[in-house]
PDB file of N, CA and C in Angstrom:
ATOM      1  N   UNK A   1       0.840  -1.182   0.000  1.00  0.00           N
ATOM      2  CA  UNK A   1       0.000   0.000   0.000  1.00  0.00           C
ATOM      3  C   UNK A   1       0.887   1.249   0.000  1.00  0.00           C
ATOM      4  N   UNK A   2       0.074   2.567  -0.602  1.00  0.00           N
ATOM      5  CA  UNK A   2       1.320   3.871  -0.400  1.00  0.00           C
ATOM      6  C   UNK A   2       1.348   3.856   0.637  1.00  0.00           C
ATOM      7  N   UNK A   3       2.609   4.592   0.947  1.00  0.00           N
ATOM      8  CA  UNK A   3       3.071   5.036   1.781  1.00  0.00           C
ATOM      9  C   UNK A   3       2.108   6.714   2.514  1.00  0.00           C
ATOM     10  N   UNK A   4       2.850   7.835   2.648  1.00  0.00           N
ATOM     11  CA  UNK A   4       2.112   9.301   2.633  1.00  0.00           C
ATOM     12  C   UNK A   4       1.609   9.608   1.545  1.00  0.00           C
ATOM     13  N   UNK A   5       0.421  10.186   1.859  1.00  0.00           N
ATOM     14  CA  UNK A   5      -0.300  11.486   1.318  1.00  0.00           C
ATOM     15  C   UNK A   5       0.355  11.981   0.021  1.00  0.00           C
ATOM     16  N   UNK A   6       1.114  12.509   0.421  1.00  0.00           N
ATOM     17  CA  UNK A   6       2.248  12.585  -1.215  1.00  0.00           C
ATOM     18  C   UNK A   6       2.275  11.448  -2.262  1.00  0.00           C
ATOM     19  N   UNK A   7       2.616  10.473  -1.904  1.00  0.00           N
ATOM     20  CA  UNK A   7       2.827   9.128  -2.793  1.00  0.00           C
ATOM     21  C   UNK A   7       1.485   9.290  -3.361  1.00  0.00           C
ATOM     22  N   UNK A   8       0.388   9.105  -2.275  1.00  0.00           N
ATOM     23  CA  UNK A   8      -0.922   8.365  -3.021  1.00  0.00           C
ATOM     24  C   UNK A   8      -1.349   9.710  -4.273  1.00  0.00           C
ATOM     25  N   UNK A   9      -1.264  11.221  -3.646  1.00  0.00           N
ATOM     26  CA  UNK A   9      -1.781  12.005  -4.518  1.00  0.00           C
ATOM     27  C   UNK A   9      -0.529  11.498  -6.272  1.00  0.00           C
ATOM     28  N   UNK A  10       0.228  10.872  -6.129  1.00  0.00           N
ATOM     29  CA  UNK A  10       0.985  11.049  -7.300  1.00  0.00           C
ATOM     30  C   UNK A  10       0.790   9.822  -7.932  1.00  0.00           C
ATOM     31  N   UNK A  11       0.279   9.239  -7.404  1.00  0.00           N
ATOM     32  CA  UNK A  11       0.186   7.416  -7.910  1.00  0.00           C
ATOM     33  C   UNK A  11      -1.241   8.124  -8.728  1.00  0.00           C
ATOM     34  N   UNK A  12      -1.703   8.317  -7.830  1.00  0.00           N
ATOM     35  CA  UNK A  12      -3.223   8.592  -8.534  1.00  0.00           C
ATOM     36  C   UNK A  12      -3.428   9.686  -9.784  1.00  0.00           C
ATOM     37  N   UNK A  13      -2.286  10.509  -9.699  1.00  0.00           N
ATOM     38  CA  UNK A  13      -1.959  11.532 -10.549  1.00  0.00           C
ATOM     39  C   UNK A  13      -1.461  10.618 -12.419  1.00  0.00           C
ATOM     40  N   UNK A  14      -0.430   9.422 -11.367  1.00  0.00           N
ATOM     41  CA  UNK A  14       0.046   8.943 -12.516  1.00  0.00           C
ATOM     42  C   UNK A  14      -1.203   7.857 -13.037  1.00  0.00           C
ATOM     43  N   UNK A  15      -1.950   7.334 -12.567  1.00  0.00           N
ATOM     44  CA  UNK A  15      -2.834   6.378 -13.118  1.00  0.00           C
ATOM     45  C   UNK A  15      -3.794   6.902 -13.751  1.00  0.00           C
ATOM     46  N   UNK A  16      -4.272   8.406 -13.368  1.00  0.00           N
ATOM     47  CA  UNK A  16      -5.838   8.922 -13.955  1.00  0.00           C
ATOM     48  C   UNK A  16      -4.791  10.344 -14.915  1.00  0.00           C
ATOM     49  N   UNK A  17      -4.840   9.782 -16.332  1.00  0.00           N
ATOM     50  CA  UNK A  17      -4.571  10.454 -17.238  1.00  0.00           C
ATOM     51  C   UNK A  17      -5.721  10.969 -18.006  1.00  0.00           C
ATOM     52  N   UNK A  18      -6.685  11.288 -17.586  1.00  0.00           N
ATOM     53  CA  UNK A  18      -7.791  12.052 -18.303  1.00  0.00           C
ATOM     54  C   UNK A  18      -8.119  13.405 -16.974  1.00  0.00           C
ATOM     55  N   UNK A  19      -8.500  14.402 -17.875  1.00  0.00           N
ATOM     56  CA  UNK A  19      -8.609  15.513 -17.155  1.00  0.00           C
ATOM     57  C   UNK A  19     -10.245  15.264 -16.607  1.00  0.00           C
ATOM     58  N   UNK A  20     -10.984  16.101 -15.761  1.00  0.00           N
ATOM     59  CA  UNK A  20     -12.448  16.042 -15.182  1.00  0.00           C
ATOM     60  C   UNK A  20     -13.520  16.106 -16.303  1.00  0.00           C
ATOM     61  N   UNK A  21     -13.203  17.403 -17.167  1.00  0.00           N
ATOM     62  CA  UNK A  21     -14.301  17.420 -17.812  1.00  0.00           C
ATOM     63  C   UNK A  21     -13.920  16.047 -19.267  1.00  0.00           C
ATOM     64  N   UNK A  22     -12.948  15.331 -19.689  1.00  0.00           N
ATOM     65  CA  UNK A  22     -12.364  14.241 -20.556  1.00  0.00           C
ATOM     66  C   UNK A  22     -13.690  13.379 -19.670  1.00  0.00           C
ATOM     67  N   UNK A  23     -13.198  13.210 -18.552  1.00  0.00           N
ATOM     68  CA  UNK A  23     -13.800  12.255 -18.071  1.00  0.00           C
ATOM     69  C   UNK A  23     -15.595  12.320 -17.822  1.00  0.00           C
ATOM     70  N   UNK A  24     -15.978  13.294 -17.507  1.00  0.00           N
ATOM     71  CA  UNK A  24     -17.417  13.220 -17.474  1.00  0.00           C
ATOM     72  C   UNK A  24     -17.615  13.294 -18.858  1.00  0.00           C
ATOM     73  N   UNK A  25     -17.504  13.919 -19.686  1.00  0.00           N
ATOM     74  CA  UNK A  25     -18.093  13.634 -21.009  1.00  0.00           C
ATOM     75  C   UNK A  25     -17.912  11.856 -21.360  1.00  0.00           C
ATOM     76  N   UNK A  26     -17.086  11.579 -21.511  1.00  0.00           N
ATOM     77  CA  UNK A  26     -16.477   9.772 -21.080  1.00  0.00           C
ATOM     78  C   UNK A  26     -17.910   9.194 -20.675  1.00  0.00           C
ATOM     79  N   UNK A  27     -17.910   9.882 -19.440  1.00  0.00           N
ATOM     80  CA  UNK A  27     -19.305   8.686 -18.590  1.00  0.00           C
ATOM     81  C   UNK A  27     -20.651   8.957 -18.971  1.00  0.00           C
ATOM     82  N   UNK A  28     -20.689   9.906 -19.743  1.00  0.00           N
ATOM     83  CA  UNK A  28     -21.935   9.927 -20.470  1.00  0.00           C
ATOM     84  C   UNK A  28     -22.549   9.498 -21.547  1.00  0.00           C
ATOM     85  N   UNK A  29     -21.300   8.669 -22.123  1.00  0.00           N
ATOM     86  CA  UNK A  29     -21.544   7.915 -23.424  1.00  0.00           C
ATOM     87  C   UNK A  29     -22.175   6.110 -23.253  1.00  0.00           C
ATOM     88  N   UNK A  30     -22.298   5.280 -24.182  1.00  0.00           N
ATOM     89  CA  UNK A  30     -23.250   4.161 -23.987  1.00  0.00           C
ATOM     90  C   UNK A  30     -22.068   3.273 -23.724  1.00  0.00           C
ATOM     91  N   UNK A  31     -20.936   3.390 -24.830  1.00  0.00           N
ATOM     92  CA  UNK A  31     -19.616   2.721 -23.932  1.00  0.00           C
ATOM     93  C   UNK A  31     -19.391   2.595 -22.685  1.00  0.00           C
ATOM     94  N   UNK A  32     -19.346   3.576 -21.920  1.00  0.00           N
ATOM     95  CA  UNK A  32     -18.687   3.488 -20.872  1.00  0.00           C
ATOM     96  C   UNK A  32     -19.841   2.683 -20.407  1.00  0.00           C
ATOM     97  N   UNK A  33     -21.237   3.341 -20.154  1.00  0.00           N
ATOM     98  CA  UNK A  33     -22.437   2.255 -19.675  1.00  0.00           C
ATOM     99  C   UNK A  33     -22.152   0.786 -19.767  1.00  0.00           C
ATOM    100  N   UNK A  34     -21.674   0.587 -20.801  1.00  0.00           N
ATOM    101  CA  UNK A  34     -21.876  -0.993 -21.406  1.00  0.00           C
ATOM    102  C   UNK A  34     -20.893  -1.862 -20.699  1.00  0.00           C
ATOM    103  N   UNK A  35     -20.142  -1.027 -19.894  1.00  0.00           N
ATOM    104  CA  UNK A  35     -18.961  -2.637 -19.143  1.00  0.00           C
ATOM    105  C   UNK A  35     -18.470  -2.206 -17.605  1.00  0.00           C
ATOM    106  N   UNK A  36     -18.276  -3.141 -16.810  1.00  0.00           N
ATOM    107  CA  UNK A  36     -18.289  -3.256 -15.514  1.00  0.00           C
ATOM    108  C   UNK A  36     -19.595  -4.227 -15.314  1.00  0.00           C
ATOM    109  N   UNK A  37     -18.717  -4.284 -13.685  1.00  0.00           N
ATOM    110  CA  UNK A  37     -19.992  -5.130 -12.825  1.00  0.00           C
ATOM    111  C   UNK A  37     -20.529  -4.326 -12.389  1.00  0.00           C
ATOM    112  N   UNK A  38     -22.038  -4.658 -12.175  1.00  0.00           N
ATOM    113  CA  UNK A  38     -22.953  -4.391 -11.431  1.00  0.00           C
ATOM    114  C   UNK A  38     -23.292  -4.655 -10.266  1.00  0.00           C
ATOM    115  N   UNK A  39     -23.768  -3.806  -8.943  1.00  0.00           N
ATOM    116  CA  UNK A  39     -23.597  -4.123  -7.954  1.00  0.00           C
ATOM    117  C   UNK A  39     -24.948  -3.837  -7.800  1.00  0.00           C
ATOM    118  N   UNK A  40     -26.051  -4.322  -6.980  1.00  0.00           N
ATOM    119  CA  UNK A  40     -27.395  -3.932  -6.300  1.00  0.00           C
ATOM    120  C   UNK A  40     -28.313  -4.035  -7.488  1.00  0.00           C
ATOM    121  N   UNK A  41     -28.608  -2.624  -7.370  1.00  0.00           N
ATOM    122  CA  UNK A  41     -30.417  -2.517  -8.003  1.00  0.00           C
ATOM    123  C   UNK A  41     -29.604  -0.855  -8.694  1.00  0.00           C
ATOM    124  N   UNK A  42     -28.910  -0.536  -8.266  1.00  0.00           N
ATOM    125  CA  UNK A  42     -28.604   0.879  -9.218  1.00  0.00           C
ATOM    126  C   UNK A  42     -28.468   1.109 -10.402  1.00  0.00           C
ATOM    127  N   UNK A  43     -27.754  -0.391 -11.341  1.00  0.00           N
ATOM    128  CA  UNK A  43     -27.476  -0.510 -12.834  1.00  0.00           C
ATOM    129  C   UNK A  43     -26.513   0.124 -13.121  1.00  0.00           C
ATOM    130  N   UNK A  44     -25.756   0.956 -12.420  1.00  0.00           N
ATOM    131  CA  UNK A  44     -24.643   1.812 -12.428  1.00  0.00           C
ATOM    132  C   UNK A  44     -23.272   0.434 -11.582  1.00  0.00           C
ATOM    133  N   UNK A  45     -22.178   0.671 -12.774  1.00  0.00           N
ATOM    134  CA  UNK A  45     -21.244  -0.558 -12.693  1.00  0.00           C
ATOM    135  C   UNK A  45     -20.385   0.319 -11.543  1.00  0.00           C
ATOM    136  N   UNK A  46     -19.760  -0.493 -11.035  1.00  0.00           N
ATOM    137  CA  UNK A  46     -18.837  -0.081  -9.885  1.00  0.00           C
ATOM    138  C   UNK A  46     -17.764   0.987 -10.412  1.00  0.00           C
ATOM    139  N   UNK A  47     -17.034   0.631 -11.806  1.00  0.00           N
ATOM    140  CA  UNK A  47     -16.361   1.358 -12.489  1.00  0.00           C
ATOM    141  C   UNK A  47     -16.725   3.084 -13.064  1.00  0.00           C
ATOM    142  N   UNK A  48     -18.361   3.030 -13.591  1.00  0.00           N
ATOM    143  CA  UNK A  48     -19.042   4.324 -13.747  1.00  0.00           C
ATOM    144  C   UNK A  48     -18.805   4.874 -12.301  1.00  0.00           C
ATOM    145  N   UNK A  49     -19.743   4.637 -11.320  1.00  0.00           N
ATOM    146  CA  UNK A  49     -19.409   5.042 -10.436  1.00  0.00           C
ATOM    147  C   UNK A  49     -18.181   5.534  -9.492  1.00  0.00           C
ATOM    148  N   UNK A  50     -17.035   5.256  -9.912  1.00  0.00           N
ATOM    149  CA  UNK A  50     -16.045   5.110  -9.562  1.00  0.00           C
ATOM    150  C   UNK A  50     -15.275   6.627 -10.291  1.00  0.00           C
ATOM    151  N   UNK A  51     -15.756   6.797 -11.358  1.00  0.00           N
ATOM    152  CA  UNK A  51     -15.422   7.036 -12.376  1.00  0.00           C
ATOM    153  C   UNK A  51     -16.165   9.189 -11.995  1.00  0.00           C
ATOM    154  N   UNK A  52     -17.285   8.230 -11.546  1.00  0.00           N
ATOM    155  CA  UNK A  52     -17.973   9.766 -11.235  1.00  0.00           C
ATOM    156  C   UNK A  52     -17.220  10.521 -10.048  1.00  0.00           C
ATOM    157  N   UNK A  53     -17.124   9.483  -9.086  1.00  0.00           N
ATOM    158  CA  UNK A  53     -15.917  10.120  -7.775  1.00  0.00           C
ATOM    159  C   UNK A  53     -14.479  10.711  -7.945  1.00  0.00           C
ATOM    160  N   UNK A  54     -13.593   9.777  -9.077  1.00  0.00           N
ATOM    161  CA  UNK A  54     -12.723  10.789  -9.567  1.00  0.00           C
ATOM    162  C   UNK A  54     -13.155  12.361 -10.325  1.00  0.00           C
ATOM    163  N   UNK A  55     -13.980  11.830 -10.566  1.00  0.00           N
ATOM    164  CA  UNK A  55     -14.298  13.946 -11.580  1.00  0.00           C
ATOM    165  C   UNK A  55     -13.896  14.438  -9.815  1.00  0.00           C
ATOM    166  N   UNK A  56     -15.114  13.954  -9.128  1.00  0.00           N
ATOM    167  CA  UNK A  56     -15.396  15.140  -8.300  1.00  0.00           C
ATOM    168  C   UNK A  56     -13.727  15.476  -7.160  1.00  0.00           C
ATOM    169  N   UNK A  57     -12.671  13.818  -7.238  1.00  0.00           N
ATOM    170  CA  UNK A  57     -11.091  14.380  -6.775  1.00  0.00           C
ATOM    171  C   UNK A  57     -10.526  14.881  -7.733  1.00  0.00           C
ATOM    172  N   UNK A  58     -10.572  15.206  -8.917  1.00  0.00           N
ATOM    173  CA  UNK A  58      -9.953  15.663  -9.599  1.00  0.00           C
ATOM    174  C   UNK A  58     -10.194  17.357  -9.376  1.00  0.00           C
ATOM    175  N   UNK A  59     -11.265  17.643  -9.241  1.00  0.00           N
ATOM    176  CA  UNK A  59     -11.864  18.946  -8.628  1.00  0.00           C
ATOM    177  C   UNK A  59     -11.653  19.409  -7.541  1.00  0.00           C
ATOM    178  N   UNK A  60     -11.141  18.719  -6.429  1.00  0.00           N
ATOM    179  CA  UNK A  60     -10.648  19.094  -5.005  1.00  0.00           C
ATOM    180  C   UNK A  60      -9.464  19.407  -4.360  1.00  0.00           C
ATOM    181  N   UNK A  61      -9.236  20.457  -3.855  1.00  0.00           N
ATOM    182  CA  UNK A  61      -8.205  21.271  -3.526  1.00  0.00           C
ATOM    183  C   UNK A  61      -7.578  19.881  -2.726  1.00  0.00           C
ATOM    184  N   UNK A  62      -6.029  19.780  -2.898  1.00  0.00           N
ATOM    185  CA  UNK A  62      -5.462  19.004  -2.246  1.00  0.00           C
ATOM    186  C   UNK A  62      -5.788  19.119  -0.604  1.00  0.00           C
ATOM    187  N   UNK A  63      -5.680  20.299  -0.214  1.00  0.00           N
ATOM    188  CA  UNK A  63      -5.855  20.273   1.516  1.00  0.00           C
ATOM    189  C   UNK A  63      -6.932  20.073   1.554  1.00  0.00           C
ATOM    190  N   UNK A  64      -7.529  19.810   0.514  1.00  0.00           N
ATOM    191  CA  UNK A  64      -9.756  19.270   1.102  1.00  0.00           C
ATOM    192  C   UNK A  64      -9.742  17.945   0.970  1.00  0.00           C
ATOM    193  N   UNK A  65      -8.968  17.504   0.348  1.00  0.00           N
ATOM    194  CA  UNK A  65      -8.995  15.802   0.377  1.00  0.00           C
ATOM    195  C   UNK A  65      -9.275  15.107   2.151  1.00  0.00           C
ATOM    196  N   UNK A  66      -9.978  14.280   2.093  1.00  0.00           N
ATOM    197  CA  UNK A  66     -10.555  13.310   3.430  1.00  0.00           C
ATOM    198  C   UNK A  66      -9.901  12.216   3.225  1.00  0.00           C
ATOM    199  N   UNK A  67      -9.581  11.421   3.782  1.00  0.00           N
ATOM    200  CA  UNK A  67      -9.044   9.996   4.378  1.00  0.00           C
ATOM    201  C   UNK A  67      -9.828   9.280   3.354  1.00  0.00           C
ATOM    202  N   UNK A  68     -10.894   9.138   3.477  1.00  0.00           N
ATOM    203  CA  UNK A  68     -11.882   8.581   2.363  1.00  0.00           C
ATOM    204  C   UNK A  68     -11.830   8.948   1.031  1.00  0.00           C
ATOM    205  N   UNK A  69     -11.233   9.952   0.351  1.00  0.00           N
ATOM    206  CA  UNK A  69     -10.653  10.930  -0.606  1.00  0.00           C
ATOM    207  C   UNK A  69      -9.856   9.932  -1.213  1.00  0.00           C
ATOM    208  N   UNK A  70      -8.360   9.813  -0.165  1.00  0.00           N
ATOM    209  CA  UNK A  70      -7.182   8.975  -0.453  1.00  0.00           C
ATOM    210  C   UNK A  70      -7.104   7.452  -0.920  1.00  0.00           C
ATOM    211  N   UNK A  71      -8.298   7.135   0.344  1.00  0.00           N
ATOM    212  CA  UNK A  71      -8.637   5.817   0.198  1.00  0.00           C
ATOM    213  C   UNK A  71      -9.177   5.478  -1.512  1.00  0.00           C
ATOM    214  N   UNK A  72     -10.157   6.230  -1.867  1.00  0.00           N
ATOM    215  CA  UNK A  72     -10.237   5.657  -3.215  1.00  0.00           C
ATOM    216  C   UNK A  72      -9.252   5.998  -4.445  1.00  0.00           C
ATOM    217  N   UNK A  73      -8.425   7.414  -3.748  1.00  0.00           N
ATOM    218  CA  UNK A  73      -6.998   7.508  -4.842  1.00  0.00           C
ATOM    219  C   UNK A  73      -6.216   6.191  -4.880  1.00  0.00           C
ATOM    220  N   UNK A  74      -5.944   5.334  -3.520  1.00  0.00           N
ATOM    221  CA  UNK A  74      -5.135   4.371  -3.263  1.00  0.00           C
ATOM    222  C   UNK A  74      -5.925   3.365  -4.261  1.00  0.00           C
ATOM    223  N   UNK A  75      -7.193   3.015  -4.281  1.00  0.00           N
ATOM    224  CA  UNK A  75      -8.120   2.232  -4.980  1.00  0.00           C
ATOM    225  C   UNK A  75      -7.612   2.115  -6.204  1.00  0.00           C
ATOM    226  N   UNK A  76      -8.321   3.263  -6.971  1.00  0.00           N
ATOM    227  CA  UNK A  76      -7.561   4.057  -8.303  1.00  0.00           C
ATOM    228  C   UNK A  76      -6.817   3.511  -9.470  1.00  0.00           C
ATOM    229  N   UNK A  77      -5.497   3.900  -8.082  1.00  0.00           N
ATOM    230  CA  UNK A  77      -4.589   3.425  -8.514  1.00  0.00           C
ATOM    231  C   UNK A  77      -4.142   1.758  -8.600  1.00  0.00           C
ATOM    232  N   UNK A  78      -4.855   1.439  -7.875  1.00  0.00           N
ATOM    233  CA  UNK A  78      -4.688  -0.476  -7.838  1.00  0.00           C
ATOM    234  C   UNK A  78      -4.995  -1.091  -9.008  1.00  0.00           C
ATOM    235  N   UNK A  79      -6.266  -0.401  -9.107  1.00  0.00           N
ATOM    236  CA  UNK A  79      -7.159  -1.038 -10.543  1.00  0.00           C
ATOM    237  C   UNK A  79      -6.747  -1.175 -11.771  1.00  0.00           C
ATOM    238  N   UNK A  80      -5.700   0.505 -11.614  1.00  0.00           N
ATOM    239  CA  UNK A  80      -5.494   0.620 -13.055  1.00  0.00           C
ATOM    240  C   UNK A  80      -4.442  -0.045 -13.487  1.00  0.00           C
ATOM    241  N   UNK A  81      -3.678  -0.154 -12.285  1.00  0.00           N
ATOM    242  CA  UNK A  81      -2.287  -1.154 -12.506  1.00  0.00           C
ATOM    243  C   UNK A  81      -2.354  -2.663 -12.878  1.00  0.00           C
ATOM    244  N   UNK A  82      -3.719  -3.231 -12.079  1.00  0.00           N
ATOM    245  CA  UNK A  82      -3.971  -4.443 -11.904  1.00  0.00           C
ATOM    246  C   UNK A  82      -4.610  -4.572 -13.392  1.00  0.00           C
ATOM    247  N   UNK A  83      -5.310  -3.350 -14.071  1.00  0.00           N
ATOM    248  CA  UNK A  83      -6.411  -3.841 -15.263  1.00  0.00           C
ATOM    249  C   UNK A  83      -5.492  -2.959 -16.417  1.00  0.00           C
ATOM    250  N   UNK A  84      -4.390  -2.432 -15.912  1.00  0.00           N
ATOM    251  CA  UNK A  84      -3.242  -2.504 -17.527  1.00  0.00           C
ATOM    252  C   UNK A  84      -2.407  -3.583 -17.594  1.00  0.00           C
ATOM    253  N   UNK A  85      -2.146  -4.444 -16.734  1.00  0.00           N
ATOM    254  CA  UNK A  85      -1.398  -5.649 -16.530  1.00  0.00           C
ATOM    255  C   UNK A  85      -1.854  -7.034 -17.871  1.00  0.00           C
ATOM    256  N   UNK A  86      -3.867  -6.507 -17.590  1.00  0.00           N
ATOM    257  CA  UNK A  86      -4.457  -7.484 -18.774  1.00  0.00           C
ATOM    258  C   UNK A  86      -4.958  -7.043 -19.731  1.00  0.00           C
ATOM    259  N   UNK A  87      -3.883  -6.405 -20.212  1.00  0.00           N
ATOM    260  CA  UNK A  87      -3.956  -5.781 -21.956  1.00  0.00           C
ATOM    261  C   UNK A  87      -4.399  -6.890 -22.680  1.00  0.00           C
ATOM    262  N   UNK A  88      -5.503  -6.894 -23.579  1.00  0.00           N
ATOM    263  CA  UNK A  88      -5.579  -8.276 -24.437  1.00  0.00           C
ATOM    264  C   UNK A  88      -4.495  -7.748 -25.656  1.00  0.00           C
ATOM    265  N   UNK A  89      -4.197  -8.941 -25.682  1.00  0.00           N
ATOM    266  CA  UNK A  89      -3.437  -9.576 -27.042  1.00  0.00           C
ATOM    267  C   UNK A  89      -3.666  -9.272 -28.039  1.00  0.00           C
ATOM    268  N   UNK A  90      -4.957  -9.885 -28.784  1.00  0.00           N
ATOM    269  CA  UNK A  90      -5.676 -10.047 -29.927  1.00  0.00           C
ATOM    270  C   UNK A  90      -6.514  -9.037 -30.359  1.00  0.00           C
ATOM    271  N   UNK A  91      -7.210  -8.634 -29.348  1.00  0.00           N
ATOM    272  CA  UNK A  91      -8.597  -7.600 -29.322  1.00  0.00           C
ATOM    273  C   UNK A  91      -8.338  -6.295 -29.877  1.00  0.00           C
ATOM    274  N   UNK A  92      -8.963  -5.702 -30.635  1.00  0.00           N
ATOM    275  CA  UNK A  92      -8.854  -4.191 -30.927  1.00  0.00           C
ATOM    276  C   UNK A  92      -9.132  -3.299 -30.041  1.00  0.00           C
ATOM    277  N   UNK A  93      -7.547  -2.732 -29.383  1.00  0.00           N
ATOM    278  CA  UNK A  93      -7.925  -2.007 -27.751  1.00  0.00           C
ATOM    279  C   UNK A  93      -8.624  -0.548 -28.109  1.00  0.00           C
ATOM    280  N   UNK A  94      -8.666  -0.411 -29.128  1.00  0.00           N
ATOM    281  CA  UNK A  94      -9.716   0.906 -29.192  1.00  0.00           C
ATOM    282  C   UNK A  94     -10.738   0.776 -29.133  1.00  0.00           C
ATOM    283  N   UNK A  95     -11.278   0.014 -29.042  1.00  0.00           N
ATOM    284  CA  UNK A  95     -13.024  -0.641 -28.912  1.00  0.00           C
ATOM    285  C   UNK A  95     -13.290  -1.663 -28.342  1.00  0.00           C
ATOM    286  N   UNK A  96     -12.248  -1.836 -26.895  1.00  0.00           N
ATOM    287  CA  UNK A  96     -12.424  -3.293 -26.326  1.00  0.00           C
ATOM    288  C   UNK A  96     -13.019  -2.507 -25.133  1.00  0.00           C
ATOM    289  N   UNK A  97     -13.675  -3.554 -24.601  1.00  0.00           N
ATOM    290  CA  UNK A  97     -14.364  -3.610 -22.973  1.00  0.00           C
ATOM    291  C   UNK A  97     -13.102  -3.385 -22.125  1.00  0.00           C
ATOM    292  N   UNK A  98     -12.261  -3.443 -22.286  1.00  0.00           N
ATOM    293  CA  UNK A  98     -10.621  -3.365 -21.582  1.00  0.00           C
ATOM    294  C   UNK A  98     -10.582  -2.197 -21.513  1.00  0.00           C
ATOM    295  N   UNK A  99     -10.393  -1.359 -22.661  1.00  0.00           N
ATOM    296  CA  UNK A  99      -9.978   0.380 -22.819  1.00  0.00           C
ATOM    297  C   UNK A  99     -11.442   0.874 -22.199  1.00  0.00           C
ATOM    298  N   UNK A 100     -12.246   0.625 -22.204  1.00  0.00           N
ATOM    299  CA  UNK A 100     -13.794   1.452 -22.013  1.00  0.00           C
ATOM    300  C   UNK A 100     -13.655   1.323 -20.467  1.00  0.00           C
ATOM    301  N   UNK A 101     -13.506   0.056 -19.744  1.00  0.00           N
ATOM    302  CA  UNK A 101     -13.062  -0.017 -18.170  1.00  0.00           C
ATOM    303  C   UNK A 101     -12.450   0.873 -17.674  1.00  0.00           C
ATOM    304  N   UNK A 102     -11.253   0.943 -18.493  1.00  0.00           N
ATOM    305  CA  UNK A 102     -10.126   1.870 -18.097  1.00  0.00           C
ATOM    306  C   UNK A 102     -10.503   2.997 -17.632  1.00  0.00           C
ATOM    307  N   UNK A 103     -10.913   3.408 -18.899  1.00  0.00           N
ATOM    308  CA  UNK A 103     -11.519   4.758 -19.063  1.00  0.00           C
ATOM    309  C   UNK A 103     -12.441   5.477 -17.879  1.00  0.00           C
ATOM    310  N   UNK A 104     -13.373   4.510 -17.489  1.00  0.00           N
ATOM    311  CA  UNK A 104     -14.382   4.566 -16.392  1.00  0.00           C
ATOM    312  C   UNK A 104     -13.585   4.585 -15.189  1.00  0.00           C
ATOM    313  N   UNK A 105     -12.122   4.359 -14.636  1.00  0.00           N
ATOM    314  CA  UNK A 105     -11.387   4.930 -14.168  1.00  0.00           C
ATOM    315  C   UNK A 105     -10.511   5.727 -14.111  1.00  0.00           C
ATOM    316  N   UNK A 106     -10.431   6.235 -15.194  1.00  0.00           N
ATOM    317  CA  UNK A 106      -9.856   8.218 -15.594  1.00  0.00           C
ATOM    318  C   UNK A 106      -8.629   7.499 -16.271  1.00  0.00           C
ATOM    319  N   UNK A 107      -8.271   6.479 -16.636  1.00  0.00           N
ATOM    320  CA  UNK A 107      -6.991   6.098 -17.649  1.00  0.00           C
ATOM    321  C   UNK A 107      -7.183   5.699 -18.976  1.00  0.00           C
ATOM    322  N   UNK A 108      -7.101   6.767 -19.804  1.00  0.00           N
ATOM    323  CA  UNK A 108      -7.337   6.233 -21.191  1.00  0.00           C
ATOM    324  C   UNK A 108      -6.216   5.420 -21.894  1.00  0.00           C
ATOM    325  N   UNK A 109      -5.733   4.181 -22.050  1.00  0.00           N
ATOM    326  CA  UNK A 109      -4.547   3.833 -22.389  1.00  0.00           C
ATOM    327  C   UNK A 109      -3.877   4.079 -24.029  1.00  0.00           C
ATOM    328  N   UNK A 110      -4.829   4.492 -24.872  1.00  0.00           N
ATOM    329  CA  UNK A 110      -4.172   5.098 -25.943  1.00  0.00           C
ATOM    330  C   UNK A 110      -3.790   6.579 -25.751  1.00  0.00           C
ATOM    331  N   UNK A 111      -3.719   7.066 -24.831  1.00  0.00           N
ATOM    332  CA  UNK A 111      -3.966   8.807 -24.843  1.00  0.00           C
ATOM    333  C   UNK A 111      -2.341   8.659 -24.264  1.00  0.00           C
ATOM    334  N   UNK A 112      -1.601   9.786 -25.259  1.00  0.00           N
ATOM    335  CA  UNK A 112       0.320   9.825 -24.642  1.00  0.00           C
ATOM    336  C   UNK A 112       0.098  10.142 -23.748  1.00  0.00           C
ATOM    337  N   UNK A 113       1.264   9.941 -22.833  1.00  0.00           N
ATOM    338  CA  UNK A 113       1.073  10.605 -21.391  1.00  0.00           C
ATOM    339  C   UNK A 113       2.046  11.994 -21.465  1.00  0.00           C
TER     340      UNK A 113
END
């Protein structure tokens, strides 16, 4: 797990390569809808959702960040490491359920860094 406050704001800095408004326009499309799990009765995938909470850290003054803030920067960053690890092979990553995931966590993997 990070270490300080510092680390996590930069891990999370380095994993979510889409800016706030990249990203809400992102979650408003049928792509992004179309992949993740679903949790409950909301129909909203863990990833959308996820996805909506970064806009709103991407928007927050570093000294306003909460413990709970970090906690899902630390998240974040797990996912994206853990779900660029399974790049498919074969699949056309511009239109795979892989890149659209991503995405729903603020990392577009064709976009330069």
């Amino acid at each position: 797990m990070a270490g300080n406050d510092a680390d996590v704001r930069r891990e999370f800095g380095e994993a979510v390569n889409m800016t706030a408004t990249e990203l809400e326009k992102w979650l408003q499309t049928d792509e992004s809808q179309s992949v993740g799990q679903k949790s409950g009765g909301s129909g909203e995938s863990t990833g959308h959702e996820s996805g909506r909470r970064i806009v709103e850290l991407l928007r927050t003054k570093q000294v306003d960040l909460t413990d709970d803030d970090l906690a899902h920067m630390r998240k974040v960053h797990g996912y994206v490491q853990r779900h660029l690890a399974q790049r498919p092979a074969t699949e056309d990553v511009e239109t795979s359920r892989w890149r659209y995931s991503l995405m729903n966590w603020g990392h577009d993997p064709l976009k330069s860094s």
